[in-house]
C-alpha atoms as a PDB file:
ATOM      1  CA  UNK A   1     108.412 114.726 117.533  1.00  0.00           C
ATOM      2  CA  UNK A   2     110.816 111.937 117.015  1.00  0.00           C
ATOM      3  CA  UNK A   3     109.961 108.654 117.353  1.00  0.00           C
ATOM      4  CA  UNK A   4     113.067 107.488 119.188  1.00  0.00           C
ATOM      5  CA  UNK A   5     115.296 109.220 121.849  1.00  0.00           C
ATOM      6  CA  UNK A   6     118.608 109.729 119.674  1.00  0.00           C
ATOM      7  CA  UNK A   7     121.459 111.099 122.397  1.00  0.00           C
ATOM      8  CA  UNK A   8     122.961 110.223 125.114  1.00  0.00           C
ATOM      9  CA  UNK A   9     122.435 113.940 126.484  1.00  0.00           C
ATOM     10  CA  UNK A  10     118.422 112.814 125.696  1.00  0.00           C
ATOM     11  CA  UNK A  11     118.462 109.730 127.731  1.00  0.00           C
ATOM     12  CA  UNK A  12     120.127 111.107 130.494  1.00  0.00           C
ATOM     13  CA  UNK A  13     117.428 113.439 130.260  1.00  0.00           C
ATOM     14  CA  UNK A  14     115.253 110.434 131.129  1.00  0.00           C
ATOM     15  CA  UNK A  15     116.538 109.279 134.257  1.00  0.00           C
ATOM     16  CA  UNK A  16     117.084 112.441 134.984  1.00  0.00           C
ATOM     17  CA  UNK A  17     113.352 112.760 135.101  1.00  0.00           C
ATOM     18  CA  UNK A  18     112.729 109.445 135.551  1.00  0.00           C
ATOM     19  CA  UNK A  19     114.754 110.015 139.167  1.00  0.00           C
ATOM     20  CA  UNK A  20     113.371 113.413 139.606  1.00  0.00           C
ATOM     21  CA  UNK A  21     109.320 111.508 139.981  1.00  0.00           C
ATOM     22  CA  UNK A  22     110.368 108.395 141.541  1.00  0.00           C
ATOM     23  CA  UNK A  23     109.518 106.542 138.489  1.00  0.00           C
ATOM     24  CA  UNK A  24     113.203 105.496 138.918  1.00  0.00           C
ATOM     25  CA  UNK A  25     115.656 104.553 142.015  1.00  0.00           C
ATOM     26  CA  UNK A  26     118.929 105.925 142.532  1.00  0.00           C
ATOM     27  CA  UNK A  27     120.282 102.226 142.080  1.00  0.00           C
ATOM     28  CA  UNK A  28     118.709 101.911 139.117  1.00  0.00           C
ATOM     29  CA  UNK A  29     120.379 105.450 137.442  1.00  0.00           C
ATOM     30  CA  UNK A  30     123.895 104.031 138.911  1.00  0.00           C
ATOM     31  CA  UNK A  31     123.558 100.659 137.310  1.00  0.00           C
ATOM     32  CA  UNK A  32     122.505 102.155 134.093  1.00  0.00           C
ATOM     33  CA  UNK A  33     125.752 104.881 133.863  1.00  0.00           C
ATOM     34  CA  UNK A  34     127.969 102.579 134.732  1.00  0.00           C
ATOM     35  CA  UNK A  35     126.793 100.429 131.825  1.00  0.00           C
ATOM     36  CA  UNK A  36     127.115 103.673 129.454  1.00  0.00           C
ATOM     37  CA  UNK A  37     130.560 104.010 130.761  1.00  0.00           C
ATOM     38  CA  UNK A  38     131.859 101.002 130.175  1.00  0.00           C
ATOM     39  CA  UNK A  39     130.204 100.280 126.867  1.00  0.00           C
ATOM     40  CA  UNK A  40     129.716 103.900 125.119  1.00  0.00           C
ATOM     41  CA  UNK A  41     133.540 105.772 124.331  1.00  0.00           C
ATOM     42  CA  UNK A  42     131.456 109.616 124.046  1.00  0.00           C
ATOM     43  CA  UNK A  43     129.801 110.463 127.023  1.00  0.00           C
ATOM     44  CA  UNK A  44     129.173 113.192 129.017  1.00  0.00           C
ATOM     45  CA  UNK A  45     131.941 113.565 131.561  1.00  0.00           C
ATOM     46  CA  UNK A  46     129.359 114.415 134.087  1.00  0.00           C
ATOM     47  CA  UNK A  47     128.131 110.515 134.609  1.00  0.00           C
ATOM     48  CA  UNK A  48     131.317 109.736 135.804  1.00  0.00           C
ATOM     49  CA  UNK A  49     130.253 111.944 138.949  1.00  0.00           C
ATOM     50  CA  UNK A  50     126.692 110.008 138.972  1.00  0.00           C
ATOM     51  CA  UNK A  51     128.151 106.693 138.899  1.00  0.00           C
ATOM     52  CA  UNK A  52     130.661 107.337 141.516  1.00  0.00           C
ATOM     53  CA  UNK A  53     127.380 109.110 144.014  1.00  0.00           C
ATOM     54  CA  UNK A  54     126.551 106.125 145.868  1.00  0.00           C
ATOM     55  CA  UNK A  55     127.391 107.665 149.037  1.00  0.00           C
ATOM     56  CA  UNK A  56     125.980 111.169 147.960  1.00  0.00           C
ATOM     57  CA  UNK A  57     122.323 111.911 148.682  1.00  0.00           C
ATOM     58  CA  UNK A  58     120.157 111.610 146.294  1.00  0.00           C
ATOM     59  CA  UNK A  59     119.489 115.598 145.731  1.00  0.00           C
ATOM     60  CA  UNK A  60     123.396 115.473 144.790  1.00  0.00           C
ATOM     61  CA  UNK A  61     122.927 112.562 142.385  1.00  0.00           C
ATOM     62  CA  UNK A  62     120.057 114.265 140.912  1.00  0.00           C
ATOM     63  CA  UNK A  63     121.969 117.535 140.669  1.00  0.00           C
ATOM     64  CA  UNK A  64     124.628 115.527 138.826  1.00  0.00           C
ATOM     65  CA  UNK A  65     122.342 113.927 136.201  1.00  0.00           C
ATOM     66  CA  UNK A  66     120.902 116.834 135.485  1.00  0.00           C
ATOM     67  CA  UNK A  67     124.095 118.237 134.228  1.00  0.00           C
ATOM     68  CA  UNK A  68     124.804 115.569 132.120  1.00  0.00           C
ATOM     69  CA  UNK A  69     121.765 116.730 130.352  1.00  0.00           C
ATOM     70  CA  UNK A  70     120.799 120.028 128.470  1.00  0.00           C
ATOM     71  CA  UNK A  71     117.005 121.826 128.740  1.00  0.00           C
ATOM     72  CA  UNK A  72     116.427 121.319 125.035  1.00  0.00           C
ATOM     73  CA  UNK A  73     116.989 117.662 125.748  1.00  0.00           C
ATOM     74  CA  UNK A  74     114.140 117.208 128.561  1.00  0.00           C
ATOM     75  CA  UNK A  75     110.931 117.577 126.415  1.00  0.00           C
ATOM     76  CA  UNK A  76     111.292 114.036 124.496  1.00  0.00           C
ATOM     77  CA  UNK A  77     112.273 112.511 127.493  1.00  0.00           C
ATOM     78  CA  UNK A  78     109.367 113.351 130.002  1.00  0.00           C
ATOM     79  CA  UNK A  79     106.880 112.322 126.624  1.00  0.00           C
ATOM     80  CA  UNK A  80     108.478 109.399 126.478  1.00  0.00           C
ATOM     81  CA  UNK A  81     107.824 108.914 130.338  1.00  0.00           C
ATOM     82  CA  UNK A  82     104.493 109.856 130.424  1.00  0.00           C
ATOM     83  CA  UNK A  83     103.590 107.361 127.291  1.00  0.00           C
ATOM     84  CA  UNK A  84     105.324 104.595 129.577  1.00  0.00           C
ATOM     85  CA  UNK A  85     103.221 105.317 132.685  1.00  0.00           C
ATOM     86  CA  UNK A  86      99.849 105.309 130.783  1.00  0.00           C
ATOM     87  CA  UNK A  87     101.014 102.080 129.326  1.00  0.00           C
ATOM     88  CA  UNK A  88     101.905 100.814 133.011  1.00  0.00           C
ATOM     89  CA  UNK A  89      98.648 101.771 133.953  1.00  0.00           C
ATOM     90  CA  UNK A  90      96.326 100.568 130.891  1.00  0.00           C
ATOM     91  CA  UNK A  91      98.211  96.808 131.651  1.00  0.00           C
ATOM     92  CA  UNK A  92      97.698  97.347 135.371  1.00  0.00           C
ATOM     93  CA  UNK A  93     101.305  97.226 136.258  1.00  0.00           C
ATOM     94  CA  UNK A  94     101.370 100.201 138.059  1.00  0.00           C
ATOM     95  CA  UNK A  95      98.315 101.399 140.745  1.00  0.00           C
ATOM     96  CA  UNK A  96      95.789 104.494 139.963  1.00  0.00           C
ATOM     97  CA  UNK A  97      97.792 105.962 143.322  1.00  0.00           C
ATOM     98  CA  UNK A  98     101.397 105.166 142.037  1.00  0.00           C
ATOM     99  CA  UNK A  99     100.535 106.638 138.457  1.00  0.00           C
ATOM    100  CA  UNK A 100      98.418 109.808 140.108  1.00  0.00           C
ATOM    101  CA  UNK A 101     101.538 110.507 141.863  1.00  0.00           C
ATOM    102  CA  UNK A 102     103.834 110.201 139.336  1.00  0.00           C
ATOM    103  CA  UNK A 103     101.954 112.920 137.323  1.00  0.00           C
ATOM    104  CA  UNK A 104     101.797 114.784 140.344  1.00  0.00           C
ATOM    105  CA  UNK A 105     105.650 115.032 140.582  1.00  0.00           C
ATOM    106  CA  UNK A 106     105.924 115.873 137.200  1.00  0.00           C
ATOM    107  CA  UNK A 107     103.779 118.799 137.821  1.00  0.00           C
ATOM    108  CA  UNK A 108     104.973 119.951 140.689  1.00  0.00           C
ATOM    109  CA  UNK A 109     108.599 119.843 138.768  1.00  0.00           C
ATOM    110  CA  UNK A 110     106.373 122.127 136.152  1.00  0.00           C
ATOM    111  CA  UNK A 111     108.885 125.043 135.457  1.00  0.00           C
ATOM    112  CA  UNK A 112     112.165 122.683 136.026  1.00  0.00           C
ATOM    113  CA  UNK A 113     111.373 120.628 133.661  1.00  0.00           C
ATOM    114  CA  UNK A 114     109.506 123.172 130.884  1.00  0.00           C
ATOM    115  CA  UNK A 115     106.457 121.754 130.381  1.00  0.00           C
ATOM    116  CA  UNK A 116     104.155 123.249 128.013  1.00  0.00           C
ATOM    117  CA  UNK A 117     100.966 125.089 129.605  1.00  0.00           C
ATOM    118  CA  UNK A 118      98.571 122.759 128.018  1.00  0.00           C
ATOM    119  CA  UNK A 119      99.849 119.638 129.580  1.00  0.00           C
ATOM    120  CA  UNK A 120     100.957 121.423 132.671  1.00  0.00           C
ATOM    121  CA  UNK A 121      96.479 122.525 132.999  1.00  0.00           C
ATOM    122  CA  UNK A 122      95.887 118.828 131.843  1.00  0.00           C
ATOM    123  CA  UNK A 123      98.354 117.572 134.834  1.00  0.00           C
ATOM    124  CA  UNK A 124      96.687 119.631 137.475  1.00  0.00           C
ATOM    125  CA  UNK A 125      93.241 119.270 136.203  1.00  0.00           C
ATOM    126  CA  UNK A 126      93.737 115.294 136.609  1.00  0.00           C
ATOM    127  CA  UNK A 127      96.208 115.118 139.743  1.00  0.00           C
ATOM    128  CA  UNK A 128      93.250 117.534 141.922  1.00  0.00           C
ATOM    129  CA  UNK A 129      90.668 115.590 140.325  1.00  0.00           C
ATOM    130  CA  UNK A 130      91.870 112.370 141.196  1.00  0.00           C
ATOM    131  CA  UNK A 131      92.417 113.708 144.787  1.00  0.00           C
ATOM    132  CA  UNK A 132      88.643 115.129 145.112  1.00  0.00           C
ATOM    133  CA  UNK A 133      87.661 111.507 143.991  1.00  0.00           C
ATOM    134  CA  UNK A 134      90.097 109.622 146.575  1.00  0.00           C
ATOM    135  CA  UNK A 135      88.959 111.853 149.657  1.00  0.00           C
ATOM    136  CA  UNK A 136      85.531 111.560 148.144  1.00  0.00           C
ATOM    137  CA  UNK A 137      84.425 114.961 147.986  1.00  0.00           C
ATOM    138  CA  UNK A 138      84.093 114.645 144.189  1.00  0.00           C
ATOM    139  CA  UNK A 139      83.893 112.611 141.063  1.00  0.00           C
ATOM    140  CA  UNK A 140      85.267 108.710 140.685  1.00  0.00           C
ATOM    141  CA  UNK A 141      88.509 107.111 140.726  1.00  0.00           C
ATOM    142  CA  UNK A 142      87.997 105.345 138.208  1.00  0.00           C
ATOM    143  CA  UNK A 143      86.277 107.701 135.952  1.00  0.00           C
ATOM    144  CA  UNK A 144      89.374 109.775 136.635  1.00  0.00           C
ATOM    145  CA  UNK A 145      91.640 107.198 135.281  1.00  0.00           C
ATOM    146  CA  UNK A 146      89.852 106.611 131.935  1.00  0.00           C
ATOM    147  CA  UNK A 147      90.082 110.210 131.580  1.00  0.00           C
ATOM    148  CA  UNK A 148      93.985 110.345 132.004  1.00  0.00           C
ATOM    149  CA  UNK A 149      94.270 107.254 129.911  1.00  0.00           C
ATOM    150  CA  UNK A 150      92.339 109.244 127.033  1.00  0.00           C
ATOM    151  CA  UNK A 151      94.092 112.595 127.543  1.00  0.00           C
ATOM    152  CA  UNK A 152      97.400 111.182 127.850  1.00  0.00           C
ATOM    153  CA  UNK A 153      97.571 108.201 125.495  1.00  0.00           C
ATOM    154  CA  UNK A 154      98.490 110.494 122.841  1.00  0.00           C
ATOM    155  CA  UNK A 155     101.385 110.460 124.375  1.00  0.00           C
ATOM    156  CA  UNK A 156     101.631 106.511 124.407  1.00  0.00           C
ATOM    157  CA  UNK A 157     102.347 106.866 120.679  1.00  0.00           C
ATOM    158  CA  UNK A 158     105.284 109.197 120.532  1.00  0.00           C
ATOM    159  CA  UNK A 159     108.149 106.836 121.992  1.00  0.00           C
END
């Protein structure tokens, strides 16, 4: 895998997930397409829809980013993600609950967003684990999180 996202089409394809999980706010993927607009002349025509969706809802905004960016494009991007939310939660900038739910998102957007079987079992096997733990019917919080700090950190290293 690459080390850096190289095209535009691939960092759409990270606020497109980015948007998709909550990780980032509609604000957020408005401010950052009107900066590729005004500073980038080859861009897909799409973002001009995104950045003028203030008033759309936020399925429509989605809907919008997401053509802006191709399938083949999404893999690098959610890695790239997932590196940045074990890193958020290694430096304690982000809560067990906020990064738990995160991963949850991205597996529940599984198929959309072509996710290979191996980290889709890793996803679920964490997300119900760290559920069992919360409601206390099983295991420990924060046994769970040094496990999805060791499974995922791989991850870590690819962006």
């Amino acid at each position: 895998m690459e080390k850096s996202m190289k095209t535009i089409r691939q960092v759409c394809g990270y606020h497109y997930i980015g948007l998709v999980i909550g990780y980032l706010s509609k604000q957020d993927i408005i401010k950052w397409v009107d900066t590729v607009i005004e500073d980038m002349e080859d861009f897909p025509y799409e973002l001009i829809d995104v950045s003028l969706s203030n008033n759309k809802s936020l399925k429509e905004t989605i809907f919008m980013l997401k053509k802006a960016c191709s399938e083949n494009t999404i893999i690098e991007p959610l890695y790239k993600i997932i590196g940045e939310l074990v890193t958020e939660l290694e430096d304690r900038r982000i809560t067990n609950d906020d990064f738990f739910r995160y991963m949850n998102s991205i597996f529940d957007q599984g198929s959309a967003l072509i996710i290979d079987d191996k980290l889709l079992n890793t996803l679920d096997r964490l997300v119900e684990g760290y559920y069992l733990a919360t409601q206390g019917i099983y295991g420990n919080i924060e046994t769970l999180r040094e496990e999805a700090l060791d499974e995922l950190k791989p991850f870590k290293n690819d962006h």
